[in-house]
Each structure stands twice: as C-alpha cells, then as structure tokens.
PDB file of N, CA and C in Angstrom:
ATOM      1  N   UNK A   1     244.970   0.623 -62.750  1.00  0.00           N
ATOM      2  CA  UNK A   1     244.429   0.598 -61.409  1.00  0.00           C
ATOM      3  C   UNK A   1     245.382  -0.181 -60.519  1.00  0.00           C
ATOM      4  N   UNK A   2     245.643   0.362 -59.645  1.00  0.00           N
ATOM      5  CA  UNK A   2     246.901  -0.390 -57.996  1.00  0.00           C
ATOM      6  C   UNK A   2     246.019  -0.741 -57.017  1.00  0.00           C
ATOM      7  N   UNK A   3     246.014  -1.941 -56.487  1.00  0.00           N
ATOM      8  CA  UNK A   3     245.276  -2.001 -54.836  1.00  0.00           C
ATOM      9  C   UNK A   3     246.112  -1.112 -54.064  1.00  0.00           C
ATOM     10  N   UNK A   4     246.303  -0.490 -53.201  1.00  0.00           N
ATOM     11  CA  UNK A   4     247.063   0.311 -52.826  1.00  0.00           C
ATOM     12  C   UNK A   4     246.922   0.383 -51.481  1.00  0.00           C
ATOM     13  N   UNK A   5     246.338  -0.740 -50.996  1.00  0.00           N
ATOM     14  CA  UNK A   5     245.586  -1.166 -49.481  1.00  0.00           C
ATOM     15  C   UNK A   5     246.523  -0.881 -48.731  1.00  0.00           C
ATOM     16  N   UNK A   6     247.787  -1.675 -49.050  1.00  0.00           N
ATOM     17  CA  UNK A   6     249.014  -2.054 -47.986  1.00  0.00           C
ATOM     18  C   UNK A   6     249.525  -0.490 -47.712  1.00  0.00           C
ATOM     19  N   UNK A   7     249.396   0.475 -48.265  1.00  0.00           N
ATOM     20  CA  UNK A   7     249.732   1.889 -48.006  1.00  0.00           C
ATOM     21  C   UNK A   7     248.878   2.475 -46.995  1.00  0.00           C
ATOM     22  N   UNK A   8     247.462   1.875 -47.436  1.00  0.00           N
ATOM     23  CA  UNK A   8     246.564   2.627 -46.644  1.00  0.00           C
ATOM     24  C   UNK A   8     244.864   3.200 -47.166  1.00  0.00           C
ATOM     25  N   UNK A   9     246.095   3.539 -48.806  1.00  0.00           N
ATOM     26  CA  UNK A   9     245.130   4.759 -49.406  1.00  0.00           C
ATOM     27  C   UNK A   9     243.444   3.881 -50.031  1.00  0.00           C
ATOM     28  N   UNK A  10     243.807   2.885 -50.086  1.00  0.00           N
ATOM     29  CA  UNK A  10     242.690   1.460 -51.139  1.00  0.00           C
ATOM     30  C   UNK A  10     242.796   1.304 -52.466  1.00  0.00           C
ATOM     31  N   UNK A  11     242.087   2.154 -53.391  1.00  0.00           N
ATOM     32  CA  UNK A  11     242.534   1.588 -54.669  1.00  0.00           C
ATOM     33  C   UNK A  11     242.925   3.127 -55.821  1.00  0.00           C
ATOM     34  N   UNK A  12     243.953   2.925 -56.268  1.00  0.00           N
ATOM     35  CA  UNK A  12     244.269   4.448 -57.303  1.00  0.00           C
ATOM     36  C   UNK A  12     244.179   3.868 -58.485  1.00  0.00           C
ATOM     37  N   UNK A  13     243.803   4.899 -59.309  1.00  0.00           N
ATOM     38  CA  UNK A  13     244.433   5.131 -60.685  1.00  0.00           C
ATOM     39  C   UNK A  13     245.640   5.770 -60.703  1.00  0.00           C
ATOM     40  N   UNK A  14     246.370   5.525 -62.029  1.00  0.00           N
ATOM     41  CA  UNK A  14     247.701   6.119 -62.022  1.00  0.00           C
ATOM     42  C   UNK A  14     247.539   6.635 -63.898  1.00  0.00           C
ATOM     43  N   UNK A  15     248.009   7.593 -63.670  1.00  0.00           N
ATOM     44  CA  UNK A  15     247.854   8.287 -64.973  1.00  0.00           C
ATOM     45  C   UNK A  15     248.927   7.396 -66.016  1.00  0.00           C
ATOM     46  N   UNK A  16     248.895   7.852 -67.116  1.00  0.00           N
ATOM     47  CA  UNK A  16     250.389   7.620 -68.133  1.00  0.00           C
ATOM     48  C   UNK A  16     251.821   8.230 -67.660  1.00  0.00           C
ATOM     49  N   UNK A  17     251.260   9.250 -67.117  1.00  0.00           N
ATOM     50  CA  UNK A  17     252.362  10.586 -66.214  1.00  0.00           C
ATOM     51  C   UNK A  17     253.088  10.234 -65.512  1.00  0.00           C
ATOM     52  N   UNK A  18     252.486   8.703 -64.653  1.00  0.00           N
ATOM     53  CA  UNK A  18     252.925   8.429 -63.484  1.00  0.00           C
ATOM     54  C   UNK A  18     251.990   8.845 -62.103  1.00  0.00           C
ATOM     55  N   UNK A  19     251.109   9.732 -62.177  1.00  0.00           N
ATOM     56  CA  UNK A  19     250.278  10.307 -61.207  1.00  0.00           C
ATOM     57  C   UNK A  19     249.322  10.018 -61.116  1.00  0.00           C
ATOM     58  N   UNK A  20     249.087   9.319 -59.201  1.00  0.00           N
ATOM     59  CA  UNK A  20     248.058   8.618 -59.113  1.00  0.00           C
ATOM     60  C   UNK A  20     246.754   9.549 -58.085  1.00  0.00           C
ATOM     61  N   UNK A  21     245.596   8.811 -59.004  1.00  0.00           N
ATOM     62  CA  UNK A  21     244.332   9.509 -57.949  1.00  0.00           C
ATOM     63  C   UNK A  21     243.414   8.661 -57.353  1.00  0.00           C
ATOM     64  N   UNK A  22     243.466   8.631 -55.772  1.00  0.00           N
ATOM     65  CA  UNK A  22     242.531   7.742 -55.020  1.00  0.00           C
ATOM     66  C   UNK A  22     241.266   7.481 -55.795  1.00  0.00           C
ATOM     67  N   UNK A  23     240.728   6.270 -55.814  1.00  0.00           N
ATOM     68  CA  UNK A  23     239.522   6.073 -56.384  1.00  0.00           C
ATOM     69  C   UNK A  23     238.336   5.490 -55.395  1.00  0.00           C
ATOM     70  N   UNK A  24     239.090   4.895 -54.945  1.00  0.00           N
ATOM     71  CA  UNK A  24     238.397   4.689 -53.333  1.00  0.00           C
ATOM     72  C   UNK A  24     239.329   4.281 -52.038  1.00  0.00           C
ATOM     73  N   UNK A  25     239.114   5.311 -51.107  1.00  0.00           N
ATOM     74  CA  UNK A  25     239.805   4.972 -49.911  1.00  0.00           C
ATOM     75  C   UNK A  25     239.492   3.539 -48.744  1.00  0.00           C
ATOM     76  N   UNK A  26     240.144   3.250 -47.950  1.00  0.00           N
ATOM     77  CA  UNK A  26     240.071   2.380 -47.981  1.00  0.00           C
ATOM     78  C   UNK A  26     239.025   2.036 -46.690  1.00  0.00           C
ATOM     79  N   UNK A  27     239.129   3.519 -45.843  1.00  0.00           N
ATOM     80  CA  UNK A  27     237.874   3.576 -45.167  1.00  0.00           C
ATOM     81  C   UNK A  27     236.682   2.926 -45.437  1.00  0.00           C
ATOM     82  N   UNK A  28     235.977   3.043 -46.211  1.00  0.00           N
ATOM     83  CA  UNK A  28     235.222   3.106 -47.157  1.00  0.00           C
ATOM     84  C   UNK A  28     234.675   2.117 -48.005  1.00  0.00           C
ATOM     85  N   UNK A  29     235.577   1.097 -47.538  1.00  0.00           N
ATOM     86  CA  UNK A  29     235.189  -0.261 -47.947  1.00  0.00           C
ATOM     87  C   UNK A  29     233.898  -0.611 -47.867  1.00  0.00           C
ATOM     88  N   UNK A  30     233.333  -1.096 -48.749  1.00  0.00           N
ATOM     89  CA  UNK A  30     231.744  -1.989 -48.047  1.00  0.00           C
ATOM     90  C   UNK A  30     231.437  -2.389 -49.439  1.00  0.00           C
ATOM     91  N   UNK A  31     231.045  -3.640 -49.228  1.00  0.00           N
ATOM     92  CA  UNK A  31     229.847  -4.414 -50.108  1.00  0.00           C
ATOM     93  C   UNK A  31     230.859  -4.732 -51.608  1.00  0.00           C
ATOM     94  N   UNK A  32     230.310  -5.377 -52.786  1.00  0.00           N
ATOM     95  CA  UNK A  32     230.688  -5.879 -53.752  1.00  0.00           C
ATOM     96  C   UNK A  32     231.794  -5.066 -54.752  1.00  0.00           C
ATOM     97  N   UNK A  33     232.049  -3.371 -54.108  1.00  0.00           N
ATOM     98  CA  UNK A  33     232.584  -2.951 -55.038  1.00  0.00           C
ATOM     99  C   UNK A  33     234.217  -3.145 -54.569  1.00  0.00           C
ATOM    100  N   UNK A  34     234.507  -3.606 -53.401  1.00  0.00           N
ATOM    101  CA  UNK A  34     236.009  -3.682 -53.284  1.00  0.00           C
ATOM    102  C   UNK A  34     236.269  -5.045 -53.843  1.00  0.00           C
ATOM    103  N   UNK A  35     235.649  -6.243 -53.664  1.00  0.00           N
ATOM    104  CA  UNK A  35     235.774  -7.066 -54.879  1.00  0.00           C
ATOM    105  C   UNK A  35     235.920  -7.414 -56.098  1.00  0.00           C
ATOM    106  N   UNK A  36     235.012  -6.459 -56.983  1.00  0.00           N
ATOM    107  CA  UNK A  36     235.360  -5.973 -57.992  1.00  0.00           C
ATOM    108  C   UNK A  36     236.235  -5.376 -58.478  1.00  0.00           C
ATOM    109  N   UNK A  37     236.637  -4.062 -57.585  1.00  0.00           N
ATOM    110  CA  UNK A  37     238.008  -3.109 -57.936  1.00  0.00           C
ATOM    111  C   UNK A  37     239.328  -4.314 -58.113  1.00  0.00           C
ATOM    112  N   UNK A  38     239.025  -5.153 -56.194  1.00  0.00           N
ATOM    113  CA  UNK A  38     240.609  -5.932 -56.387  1.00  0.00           C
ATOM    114  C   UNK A  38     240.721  -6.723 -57.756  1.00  0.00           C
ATOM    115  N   UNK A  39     239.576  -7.379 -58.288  1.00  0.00           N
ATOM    116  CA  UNK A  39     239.842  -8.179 -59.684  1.00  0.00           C
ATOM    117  C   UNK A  39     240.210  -7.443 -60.412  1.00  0.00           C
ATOM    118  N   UNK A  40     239.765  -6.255 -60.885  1.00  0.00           N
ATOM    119  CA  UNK A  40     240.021  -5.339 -61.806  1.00  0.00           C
ATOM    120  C   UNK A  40     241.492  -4.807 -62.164  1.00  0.00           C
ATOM    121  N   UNK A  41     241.742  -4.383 -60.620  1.00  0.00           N
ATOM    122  CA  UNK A  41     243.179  -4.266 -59.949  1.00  0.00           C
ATOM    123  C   UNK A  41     244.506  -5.348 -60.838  1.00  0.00           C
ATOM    124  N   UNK A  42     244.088  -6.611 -60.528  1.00  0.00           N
ATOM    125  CA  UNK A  42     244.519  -8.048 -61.346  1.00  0.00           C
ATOM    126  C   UNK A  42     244.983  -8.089 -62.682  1.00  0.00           C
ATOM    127  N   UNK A  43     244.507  -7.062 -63.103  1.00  0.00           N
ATOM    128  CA  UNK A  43     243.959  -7.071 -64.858  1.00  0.00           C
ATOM    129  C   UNK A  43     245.744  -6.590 -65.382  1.00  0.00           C
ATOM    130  N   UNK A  44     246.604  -6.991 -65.559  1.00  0.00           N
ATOM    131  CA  UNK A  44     247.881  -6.759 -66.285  1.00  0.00           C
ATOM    132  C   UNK A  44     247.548  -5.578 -67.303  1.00  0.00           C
ATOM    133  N   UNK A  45     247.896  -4.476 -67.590  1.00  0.00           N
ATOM    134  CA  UNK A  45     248.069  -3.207 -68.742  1.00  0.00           C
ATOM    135  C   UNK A  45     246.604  -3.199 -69.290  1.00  0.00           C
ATOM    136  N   UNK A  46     245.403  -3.127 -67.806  1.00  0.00           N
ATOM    137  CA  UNK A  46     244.176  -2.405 -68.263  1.00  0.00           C
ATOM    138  C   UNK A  46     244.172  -0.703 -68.278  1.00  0.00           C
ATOM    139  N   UNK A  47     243.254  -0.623 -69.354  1.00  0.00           N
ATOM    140  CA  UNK A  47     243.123   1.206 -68.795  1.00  0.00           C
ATOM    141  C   UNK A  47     241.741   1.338 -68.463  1.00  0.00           C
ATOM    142  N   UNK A  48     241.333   2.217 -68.121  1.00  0.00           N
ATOM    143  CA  UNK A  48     240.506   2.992 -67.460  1.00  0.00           C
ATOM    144  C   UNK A  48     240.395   3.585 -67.695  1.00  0.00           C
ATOM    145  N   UNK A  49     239.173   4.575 -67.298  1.00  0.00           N
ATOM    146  CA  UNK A  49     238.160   6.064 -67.463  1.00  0.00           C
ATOM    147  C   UNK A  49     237.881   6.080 -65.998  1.00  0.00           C
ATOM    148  N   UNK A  50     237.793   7.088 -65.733  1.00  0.00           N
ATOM    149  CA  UNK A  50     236.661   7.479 -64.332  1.00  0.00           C
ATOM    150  C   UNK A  50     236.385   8.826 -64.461  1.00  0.00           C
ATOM    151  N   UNK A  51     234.923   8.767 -64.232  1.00  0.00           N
ATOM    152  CA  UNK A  51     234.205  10.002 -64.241  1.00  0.00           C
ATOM    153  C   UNK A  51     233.565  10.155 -62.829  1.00  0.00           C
ATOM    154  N   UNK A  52     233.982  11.210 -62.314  1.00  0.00           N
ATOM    155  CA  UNK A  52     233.651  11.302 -60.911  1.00  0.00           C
ATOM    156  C   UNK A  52     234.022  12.911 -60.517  1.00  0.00           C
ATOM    157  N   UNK A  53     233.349  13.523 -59.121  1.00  0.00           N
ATOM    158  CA  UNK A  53     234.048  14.553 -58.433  1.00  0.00           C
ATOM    159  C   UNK A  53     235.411  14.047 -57.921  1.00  0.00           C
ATOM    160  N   UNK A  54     236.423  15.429 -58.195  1.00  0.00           N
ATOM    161  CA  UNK A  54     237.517  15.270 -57.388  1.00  0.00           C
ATOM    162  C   UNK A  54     237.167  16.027 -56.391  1.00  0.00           C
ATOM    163  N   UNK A  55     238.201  15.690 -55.467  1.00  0.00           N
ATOM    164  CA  UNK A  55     238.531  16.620 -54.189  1.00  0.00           C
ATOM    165  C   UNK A  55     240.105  16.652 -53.783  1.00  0.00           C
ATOM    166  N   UNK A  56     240.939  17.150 -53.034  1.00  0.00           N
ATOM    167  CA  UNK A  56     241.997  17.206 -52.425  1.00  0.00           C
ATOM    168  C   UNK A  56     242.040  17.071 -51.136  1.00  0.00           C
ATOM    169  N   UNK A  57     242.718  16.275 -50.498  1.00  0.00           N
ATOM    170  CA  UNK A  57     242.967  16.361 -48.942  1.00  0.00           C
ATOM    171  C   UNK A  57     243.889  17.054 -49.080  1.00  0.00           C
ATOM    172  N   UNK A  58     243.775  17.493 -47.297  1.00  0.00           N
ATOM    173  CA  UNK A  58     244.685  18.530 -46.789  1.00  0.00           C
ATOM    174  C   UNK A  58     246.015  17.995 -47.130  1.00  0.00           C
ATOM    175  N   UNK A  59     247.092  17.048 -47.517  1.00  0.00           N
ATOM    176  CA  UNK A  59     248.052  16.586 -48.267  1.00  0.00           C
ATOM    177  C   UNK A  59     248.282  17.041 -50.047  1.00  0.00           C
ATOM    178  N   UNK A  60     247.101  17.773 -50.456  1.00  0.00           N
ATOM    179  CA  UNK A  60     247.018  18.205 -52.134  1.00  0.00           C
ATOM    180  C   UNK A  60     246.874  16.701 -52.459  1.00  0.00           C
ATOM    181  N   UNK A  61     246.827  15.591 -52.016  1.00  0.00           N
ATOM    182  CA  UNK A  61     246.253  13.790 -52.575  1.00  0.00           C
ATOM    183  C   UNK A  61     244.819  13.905 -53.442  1.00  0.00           C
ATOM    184  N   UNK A  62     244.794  14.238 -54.644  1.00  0.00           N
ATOM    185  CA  UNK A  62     243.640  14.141 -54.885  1.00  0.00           C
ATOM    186  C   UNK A  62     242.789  12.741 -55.068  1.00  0.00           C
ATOM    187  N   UNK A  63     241.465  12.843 -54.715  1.00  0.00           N
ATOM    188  CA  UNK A  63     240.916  11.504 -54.515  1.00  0.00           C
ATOM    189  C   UNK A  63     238.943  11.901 -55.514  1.00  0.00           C
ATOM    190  N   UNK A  64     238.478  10.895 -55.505  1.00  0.00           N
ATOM    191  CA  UNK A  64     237.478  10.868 -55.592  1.00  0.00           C
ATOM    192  C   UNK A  64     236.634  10.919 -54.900  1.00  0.00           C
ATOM    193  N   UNK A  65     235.389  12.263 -54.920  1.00  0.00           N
ATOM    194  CA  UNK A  65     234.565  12.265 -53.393  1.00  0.00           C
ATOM    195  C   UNK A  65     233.517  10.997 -53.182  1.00  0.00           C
ATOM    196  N   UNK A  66     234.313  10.359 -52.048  1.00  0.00           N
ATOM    197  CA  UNK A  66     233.061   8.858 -51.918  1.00  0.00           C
ATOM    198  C   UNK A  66     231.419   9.251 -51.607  1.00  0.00           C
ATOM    199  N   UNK A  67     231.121  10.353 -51.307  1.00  0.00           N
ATOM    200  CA  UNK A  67     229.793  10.872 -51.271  1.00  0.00           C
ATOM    201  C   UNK A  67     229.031  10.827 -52.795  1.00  0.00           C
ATOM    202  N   UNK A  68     229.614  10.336 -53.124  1.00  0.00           N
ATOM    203  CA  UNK A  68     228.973  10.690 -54.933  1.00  0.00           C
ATOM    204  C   UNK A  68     229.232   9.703 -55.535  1.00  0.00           C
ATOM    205  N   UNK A  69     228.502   9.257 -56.991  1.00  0.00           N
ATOM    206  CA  UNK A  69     228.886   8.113 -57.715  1.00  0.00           C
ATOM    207  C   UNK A  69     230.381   8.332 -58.631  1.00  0.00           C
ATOM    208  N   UNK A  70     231.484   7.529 -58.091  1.00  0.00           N
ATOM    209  CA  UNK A  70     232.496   7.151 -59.577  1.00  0.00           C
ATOM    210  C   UNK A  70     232.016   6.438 -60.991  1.00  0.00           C
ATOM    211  N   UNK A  71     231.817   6.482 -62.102  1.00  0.00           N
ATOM    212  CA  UNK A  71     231.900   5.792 -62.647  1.00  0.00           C
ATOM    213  C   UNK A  71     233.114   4.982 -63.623  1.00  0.00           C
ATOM    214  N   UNK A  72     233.751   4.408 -63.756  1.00  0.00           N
ATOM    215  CA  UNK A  72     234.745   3.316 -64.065  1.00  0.00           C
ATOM    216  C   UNK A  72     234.185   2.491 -65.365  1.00  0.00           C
ATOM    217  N   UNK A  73     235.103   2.815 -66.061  1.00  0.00           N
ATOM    218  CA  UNK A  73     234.997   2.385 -67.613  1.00  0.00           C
ATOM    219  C   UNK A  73     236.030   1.455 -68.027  1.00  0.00           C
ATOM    220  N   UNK A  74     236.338   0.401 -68.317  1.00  0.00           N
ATOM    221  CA  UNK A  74     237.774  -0.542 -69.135  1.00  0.00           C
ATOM    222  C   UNK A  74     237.623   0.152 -70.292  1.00  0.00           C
ATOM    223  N   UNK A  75     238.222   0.681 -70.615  1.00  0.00           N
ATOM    224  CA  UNK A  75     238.666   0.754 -72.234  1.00  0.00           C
ATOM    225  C   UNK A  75     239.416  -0.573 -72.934  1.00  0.00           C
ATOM    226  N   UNK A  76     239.095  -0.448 -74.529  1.00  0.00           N
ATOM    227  CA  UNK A  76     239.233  -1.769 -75.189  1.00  0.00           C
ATOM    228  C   UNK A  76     241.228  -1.412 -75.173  1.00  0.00           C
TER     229      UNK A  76
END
C-alpha cells in the first residue's frame, strides 16, 4: 500500500507486477478510514488483499468504486 496523496490519487495498492490500483481517492477522504490506511501505508513489505468493485476512469486508472464497500485484508 503507497499514500499517494502528494500525486493526488490518495491511497494505491501496487501489485508484485509493479501495477498500481486506487484504493481510495483522495476526494473522498472522511472519517477514521484515512487514518488507518496512512498507518497501514507505514507498514515496511506489508501485503494485502482487497476485495472490492473495480472501475476505470476515463484515463484506463483503475480504482475501486467508493460507492461500495472495499474490504482490506494484511496477510501474514
């Protein structure tokens, strides 16, 4: 997981590939979960799961639709 604020986008995953997918934009901010993400963010060679809708912006950027629940997993 990248904070990815200073770009714009808020917070991505980035695959093994190298390829990253918005997880939450940064619009979109509100309440305890951008706190959480940034700690998470912190975490030196964590991985992750997310189960969520994708979508694409008009850029092909795929992101997660914030209308719907992500869910976010640490793997051991």
């Amino acid at each position: 997981m990248i904070n990815d604020i200073e770009k714009g986008d808020g917070f991505v995953l980035r695959t093994a590939e190298g390829i990253t997918h918005i997880l939450l934009l940064a619009m979109f901010f509100d309440g305890p979960s951008v706190g959480m993400l940034d700690d998470l963010a912190k975490e030196p060679n964590a991985t992750f799961l997310a189960r969520g809708h994708a979508a694409a912006s008009e850029r092909g950027t795929t992101y997660y639709e914030p209308s719907r629940c992500v869910f976010l997993y640490r793997l051991p």
